[in-house]
N, C-alpha and C. Protein backbone atom coordinates (compact mmCIF):
# COMPACT_ATOMS: atom_id res chain seq x y z
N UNK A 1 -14.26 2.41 -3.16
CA UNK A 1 -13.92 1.88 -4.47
C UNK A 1 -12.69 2.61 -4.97
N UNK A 2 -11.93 2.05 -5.36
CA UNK A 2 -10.87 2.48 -6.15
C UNK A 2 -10.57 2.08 -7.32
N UNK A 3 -10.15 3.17 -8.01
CA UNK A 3 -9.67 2.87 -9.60
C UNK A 3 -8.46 3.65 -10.52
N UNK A 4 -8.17 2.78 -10.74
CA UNK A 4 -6.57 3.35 -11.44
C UNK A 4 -6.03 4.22 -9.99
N UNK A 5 -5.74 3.86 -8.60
CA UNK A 5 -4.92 4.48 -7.62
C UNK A 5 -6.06 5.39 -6.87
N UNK A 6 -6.99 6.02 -7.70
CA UNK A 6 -7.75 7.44 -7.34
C UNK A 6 -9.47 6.91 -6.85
N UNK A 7 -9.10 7.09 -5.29
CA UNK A 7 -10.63 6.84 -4.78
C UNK A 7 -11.87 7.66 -5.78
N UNK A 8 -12.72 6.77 -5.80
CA UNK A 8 -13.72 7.10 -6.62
C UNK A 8 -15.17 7.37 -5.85
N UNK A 9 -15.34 6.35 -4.67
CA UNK A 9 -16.33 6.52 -3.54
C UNK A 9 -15.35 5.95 -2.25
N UNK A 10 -16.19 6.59 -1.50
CA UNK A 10 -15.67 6.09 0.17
C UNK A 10 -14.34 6.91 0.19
N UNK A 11 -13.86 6.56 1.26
CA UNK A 11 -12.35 7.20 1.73
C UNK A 11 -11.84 6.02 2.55
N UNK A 12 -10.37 6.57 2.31
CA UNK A 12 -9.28 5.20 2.78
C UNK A 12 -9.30 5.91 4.24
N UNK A 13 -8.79 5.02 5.51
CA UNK A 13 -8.49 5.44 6.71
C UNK A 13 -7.27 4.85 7.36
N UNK A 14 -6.28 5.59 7.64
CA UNK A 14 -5.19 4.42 8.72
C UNK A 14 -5.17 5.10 10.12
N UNK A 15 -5.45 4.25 11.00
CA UNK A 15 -5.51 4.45 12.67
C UNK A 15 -6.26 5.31 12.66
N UNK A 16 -7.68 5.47 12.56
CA UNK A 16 -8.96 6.59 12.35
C UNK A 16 -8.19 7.88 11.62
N UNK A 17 -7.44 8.10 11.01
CA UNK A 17 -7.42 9.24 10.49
C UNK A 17 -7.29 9.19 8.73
N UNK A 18 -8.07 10.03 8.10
CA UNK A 18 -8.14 9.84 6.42
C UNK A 18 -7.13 9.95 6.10
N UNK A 19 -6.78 8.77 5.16
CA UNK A 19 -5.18 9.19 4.68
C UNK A 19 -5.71 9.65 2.82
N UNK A 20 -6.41 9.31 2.20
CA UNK A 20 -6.62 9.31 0.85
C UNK A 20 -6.29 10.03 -0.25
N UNK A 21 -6.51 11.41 0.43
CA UNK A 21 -6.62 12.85 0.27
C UNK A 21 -4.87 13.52 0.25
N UNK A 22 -3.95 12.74 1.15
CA UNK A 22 -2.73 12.89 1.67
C UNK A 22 -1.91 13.00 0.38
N UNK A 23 -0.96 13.21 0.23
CA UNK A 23 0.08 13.31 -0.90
C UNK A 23 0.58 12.16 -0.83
N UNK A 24 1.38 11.06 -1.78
CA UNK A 24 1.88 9.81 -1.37
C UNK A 24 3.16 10.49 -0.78
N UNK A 25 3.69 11.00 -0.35
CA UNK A 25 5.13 10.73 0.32
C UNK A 25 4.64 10.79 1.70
N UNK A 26 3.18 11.71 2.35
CA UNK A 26 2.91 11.81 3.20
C UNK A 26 2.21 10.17 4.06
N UNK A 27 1.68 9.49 2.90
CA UNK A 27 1.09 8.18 3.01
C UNK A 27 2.52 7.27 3.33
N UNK A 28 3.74 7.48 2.70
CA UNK A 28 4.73 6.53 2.74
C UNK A 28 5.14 6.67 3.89
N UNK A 29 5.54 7.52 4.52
CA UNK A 29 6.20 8.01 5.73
C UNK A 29 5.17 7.44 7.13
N UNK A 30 3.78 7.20 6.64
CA UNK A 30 3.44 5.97 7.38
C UNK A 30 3.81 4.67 7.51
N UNK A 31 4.66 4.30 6.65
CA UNK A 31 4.96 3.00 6.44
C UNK A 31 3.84 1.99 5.57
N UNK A 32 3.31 3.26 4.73
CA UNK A 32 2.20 2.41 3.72
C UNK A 32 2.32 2.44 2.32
N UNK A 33 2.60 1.26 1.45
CA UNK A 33 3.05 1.22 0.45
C UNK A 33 1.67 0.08 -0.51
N UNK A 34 2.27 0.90 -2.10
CA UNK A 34 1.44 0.03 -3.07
C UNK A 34 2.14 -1.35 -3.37
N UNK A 35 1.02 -2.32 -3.32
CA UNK A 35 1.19 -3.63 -3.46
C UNK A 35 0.40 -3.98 -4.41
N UNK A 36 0.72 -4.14 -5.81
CA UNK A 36 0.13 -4.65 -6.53
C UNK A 36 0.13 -6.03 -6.94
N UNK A 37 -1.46 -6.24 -7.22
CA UNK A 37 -1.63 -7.80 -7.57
C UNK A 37 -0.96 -8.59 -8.21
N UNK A 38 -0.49 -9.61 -8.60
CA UNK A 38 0.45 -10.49 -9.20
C UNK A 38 1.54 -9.91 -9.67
N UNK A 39 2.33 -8.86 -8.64
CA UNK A 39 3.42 -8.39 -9.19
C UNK A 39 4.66 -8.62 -8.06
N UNK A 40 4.54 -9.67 -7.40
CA UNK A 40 5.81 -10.71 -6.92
C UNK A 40 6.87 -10.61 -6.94
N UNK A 41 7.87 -10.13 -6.40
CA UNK A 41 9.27 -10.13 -6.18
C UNK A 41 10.05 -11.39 -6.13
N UNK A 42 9.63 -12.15 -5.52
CA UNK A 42 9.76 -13.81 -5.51
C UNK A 42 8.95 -14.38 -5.29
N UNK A 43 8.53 -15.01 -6.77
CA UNK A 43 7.43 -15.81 -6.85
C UNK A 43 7.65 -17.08 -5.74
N UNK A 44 8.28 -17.51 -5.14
CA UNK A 44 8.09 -19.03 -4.04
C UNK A 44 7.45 -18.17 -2.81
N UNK A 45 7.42 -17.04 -2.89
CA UNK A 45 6.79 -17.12 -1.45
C UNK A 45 5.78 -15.85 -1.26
N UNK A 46 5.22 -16.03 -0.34
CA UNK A 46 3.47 -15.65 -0.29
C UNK A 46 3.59 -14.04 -0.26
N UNK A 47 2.10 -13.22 -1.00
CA UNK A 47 2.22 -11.97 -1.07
C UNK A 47 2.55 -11.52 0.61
N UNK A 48 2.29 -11.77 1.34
CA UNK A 48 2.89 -11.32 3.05
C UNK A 48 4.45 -11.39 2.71
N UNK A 49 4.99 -13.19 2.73
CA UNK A 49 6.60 -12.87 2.74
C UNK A 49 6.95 -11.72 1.74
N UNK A 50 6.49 -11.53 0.77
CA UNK A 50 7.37 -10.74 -0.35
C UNK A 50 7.14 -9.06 0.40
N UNK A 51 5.93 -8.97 1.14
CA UNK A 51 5.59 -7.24 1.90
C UNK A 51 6.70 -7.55 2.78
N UNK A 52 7.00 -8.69 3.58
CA UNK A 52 7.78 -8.50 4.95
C UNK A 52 9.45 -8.06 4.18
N UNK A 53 9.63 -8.94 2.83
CA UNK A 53 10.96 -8.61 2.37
C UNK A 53 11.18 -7.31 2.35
N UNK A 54 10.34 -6.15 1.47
CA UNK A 54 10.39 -5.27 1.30
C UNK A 54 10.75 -4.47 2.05
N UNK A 55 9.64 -4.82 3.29
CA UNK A 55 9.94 -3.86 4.58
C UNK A 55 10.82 -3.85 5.15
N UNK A 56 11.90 -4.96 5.43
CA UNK A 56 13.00 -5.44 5.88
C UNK A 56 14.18 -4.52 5.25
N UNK A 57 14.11 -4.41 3.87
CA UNK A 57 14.98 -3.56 2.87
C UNK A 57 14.53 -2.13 3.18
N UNK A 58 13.83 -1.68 3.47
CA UNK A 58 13.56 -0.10 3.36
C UNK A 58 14.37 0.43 4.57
C-alpha cells in the first residue's frame, strides 16, 4: 500500500531486489520514475505513449 509516495505496508521490488527503502536518485538511476495519475503530457495519447516520450527525452 502506498500513500502520499511513502510505503505504508508491503515493500516495492525491481528485478528481486527492494528498492523502497532506496533514496530516489538511487531508484532513478534505475530508470524508474513517478507517473502520476491524470497528469498527461499530451493528452491524445495513451499513459504508455506519454512514459515512452519521456524516456526518449531523458
Amino acid at each position: 500500500h502506498i500513500e502520499e509516495g511513502e510505503v505504508t505496508d508491503g515493500s516495492i521490488e525491481w528485478n528481486g531486489e527492494r528498492i523502497d527503502r532506496k533514496p530516489a536518485q538511487d531508484i532513478a538511476k534505475l530508470g524508474i520514475i513517478q507517473a502520476l495519475e491524470g497528469r498527461r503530457v499530451f493528452g491524445h495519447l495513451t499513459a504508455e505513449e506519454n512514459l515512452m516520450v519521456g524516456a526518449h527525452y531523458r
